[in-house]
N, C-alpha and C. Protein backbone atom coordinates (compact mmCIF):
# COMPACT_ATOMS: atom_id res chain seq x y z
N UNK A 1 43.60 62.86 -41.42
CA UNK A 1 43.73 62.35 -42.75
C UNK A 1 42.52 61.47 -43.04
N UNK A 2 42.16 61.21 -44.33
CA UNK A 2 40.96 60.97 -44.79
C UNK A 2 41.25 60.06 -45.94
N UNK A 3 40.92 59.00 -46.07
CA UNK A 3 41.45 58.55 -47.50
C UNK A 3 40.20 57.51 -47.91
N UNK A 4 40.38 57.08 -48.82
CA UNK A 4 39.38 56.22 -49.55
C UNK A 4 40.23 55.24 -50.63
N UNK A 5 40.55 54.18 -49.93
CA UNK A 5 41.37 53.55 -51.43
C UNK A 5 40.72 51.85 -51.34
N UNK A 6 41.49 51.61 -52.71
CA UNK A 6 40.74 50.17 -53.11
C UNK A 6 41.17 48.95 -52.42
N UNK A 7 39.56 47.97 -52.20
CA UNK A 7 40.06 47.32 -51.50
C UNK A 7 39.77 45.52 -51.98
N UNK A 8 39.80 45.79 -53.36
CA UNK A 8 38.70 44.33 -54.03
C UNK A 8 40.00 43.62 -54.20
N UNK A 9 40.89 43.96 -55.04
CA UNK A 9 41.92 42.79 -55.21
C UNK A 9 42.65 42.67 -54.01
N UNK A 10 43.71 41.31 -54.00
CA UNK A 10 44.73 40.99 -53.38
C UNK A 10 45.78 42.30 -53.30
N UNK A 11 45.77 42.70 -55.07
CA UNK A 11 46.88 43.79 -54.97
C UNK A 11 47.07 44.98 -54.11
N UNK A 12 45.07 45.36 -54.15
CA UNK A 12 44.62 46.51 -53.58
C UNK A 12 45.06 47.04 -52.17
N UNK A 13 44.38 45.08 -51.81
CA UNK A 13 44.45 44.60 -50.16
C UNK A 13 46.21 45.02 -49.76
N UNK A 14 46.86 44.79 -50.33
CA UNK A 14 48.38 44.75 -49.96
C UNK A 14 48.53 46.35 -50.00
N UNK A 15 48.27 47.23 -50.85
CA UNK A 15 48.93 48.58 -51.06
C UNK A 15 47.87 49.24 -49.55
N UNK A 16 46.92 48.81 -49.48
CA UNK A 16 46.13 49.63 -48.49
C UNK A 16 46.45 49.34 -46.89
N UNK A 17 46.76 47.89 -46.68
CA UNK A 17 47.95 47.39 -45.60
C UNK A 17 49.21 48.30 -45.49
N UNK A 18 49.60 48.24 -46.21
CA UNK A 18 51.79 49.12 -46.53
C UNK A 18 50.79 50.48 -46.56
N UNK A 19 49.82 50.51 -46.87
CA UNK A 19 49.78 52.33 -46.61
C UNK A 19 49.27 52.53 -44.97
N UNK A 20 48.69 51.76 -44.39
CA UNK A 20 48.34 52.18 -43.33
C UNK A 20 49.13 52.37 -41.85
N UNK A 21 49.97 50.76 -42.72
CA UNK A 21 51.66 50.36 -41.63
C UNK A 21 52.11 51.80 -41.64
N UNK A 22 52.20 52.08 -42.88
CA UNK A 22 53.64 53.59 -43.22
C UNK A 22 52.86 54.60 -42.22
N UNK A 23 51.47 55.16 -42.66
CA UNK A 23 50.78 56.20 -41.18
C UNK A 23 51.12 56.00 -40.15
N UNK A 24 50.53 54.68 -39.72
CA UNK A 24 50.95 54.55 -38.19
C UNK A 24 52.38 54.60 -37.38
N UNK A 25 53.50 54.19 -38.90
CA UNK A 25 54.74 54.20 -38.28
C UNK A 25 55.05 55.84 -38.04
N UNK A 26 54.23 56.94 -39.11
CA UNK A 26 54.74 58.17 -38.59
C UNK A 26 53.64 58.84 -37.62
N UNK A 27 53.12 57.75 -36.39
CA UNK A 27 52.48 58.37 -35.41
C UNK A 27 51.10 58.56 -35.32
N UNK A 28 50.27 58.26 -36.70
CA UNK A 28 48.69 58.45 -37.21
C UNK A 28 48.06 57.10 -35.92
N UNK A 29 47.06 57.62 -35.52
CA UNK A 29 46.11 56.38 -34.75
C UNK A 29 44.30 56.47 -35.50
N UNK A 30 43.81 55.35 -35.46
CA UNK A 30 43.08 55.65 -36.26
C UNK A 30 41.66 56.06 -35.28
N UNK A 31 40.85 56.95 -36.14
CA UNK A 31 39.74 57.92 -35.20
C UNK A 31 38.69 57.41 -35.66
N UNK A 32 38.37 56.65 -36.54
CA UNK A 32 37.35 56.58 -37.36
C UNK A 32 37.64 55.03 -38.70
N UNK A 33 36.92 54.19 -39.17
CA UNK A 33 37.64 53.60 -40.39
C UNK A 33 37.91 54.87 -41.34
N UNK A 34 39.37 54.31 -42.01
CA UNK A 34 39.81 55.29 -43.31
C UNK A 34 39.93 56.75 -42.62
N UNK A 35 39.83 57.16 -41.02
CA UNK A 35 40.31 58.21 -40.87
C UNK A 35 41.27 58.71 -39.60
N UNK A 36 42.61 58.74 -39.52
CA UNK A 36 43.68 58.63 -39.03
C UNK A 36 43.82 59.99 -38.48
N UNK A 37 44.68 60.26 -37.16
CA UNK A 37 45.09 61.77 -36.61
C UNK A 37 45.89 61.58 -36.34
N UNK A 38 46.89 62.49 -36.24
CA UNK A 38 48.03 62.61 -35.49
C UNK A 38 48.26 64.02 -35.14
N UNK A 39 48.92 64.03 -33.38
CA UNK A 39 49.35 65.65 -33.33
C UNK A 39 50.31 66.13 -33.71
N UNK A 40 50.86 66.80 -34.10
CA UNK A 40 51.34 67.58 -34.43
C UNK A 40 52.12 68.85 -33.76
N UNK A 41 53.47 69.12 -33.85
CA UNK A 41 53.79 69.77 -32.43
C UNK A 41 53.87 71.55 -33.64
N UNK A 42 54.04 71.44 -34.81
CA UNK A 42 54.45 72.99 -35.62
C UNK A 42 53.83 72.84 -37.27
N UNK A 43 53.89 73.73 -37.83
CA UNK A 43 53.54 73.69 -39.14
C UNK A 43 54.21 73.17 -39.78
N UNK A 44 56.05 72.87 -39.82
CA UNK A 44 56.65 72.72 -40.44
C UNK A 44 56.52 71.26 -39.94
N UNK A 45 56.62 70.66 -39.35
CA UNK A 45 56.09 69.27 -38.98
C UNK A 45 54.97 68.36 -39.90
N UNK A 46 54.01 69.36 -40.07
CA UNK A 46 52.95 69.13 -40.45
C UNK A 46 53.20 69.24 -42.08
N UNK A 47 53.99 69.95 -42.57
CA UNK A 47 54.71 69.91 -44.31
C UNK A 47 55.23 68.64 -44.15
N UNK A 48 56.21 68.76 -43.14
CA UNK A 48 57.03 67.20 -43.55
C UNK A 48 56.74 65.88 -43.45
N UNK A 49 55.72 65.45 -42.70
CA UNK A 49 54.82 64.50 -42.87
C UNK A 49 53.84 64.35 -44.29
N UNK A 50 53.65 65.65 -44.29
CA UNK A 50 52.68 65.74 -45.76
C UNK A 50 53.18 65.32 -46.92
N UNK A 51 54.55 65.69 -46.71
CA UNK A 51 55.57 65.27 -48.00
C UNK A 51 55.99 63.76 -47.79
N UNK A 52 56.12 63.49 -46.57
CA UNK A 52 56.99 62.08 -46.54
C UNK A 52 55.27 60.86 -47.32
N UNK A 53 54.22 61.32 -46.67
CA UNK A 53 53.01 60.96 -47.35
C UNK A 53 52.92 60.79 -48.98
N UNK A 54 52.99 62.18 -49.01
CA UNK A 54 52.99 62.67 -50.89
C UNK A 54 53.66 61.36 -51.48
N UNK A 55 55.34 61.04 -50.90
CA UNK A 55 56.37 60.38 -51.50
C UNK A 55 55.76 58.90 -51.56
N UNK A 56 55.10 58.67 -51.02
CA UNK A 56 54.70 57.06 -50.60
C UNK A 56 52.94 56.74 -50.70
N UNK A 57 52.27 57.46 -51.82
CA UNK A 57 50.95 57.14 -52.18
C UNK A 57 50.82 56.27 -53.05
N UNK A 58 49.67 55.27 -52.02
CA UNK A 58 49.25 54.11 -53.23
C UNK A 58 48.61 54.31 -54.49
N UNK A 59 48.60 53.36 -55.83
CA UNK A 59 48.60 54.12 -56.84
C UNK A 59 47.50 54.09 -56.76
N UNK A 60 46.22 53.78 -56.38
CA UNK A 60 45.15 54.14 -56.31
C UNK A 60 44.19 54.84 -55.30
N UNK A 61 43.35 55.66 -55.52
CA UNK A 61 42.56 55.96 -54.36
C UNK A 61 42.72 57.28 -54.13
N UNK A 62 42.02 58.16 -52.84
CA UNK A 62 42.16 59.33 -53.36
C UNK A 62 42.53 59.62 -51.14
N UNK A 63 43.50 60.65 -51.28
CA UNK A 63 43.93 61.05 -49.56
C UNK A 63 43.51 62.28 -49.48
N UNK A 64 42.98 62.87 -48.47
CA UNK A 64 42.91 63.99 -47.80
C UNK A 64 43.36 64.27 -46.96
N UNK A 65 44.08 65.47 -46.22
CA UNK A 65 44.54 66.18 -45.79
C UNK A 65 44.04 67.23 -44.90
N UNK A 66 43.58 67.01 -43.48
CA UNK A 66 43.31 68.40 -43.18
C UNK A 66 43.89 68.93 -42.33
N UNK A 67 44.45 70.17 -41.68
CA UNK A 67 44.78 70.40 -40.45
C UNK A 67 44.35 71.16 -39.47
N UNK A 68 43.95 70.87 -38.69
CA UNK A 68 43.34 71.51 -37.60
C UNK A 68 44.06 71.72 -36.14
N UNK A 69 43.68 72.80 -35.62
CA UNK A 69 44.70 73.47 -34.13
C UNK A 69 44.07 72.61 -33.41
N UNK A 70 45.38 71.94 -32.17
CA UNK A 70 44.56 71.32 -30.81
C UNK A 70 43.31 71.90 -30.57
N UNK A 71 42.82 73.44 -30.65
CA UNK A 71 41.91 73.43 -29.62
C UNK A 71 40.92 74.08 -30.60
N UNK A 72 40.95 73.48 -31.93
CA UNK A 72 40.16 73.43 -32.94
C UNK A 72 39.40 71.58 -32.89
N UNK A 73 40.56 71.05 -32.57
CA UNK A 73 40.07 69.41 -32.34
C UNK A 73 39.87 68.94 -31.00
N UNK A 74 40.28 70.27 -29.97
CA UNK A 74 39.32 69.94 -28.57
C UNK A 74 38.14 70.29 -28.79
N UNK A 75 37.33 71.66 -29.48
CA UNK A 75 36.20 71.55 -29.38
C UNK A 75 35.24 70.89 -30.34
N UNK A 76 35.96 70.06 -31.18
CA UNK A 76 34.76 68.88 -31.84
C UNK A 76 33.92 68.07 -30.34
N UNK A 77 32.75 68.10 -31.13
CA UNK A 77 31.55 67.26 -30.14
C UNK A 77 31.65 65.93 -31.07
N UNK A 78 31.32 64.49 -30.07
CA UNK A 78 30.87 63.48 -30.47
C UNK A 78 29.71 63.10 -30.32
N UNK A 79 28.62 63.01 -31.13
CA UNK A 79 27.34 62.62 -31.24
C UNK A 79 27.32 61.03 -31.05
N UNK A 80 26.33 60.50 -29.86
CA UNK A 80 26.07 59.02 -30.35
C UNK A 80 24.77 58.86 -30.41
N UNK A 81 24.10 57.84 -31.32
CA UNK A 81 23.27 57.20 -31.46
C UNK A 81 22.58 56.77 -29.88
N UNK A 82 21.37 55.73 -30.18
CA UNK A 82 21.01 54.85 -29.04
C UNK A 82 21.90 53.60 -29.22
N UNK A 83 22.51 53.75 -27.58
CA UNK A 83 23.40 52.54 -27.34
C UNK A 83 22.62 51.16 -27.07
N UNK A 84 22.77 50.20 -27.51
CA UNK A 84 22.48 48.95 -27.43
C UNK A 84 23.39 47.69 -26.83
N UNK A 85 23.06 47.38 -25.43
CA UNK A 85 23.88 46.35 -24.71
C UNK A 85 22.90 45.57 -23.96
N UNK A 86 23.47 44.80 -23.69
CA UNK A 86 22.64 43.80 -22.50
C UNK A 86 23.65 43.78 -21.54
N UNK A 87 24.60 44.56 -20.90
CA UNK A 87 25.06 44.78 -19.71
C UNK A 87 24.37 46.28 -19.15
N UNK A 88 23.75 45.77 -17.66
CA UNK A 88 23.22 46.75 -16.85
C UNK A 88 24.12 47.74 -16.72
N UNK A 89 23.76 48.64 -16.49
CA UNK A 89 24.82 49.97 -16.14
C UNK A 89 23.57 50.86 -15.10
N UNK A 90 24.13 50.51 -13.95
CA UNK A 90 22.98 50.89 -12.56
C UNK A 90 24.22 50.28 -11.63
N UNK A 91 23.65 51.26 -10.61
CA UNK A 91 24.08 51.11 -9.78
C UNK A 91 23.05 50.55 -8.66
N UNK A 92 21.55 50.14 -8.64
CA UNK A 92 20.23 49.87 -8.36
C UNK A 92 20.49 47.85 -8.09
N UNK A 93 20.52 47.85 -7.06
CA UNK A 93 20.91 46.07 -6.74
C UNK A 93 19.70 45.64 -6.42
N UNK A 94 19.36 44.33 -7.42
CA UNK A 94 18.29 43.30 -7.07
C UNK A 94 18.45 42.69 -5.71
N UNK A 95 17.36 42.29 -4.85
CA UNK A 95 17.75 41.44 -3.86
C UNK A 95 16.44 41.12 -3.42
N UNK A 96 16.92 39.13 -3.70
CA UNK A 96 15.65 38.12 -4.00
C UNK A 96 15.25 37.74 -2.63
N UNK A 97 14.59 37.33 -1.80
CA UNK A 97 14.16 37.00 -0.37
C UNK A 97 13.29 35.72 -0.53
């Protein structure tokens, strides 16, 4: 799921909170900001979540929907950037005399 909603007022702030509580209570973890997964065990599963969703959209903002097979979302690749830390990662030990 994919969504984009408002986040300037107090009011906004509150509907986009109660919308995210309600995902997570039906199992969504989030993958990304603003983008939530959950598995899914059948199609008809996947209607009835869609609907219990449908029933409970904040009045603003816009949701997406996609569904994809486990082993449509096993073979996504994750691309990273250059990582930036100041913790060593070596296994190479200094030793002062």
């Amino acid at each position: 799921m994919f969504f984009d909603l408002p986040s300037v007022t107090p009011v906004d702030k509150s509907e986009y909170r109660h919308f995210v509580n309600r995902i997570k209570k039906l199992g969504f973890y989030m993958f990304q900001e603003s983008v939530y997964v959950k598995l899914s065990m059948s199609s008809f599963a996947c209607k009835s979540i869609e609907k219990e969703i449908n029933g409970n959209l904040p009045k603003a903002g816009m949701i997406s929907i996609l569904t994809v097979t486990e082993k449509q979302f096993q073979s996504m690749k994750t691309l990273i950037g250059t990582r930036s830390s100041t913790v060593i990662e070596s296994d190479e030990r200094l030793i002062e005399l």
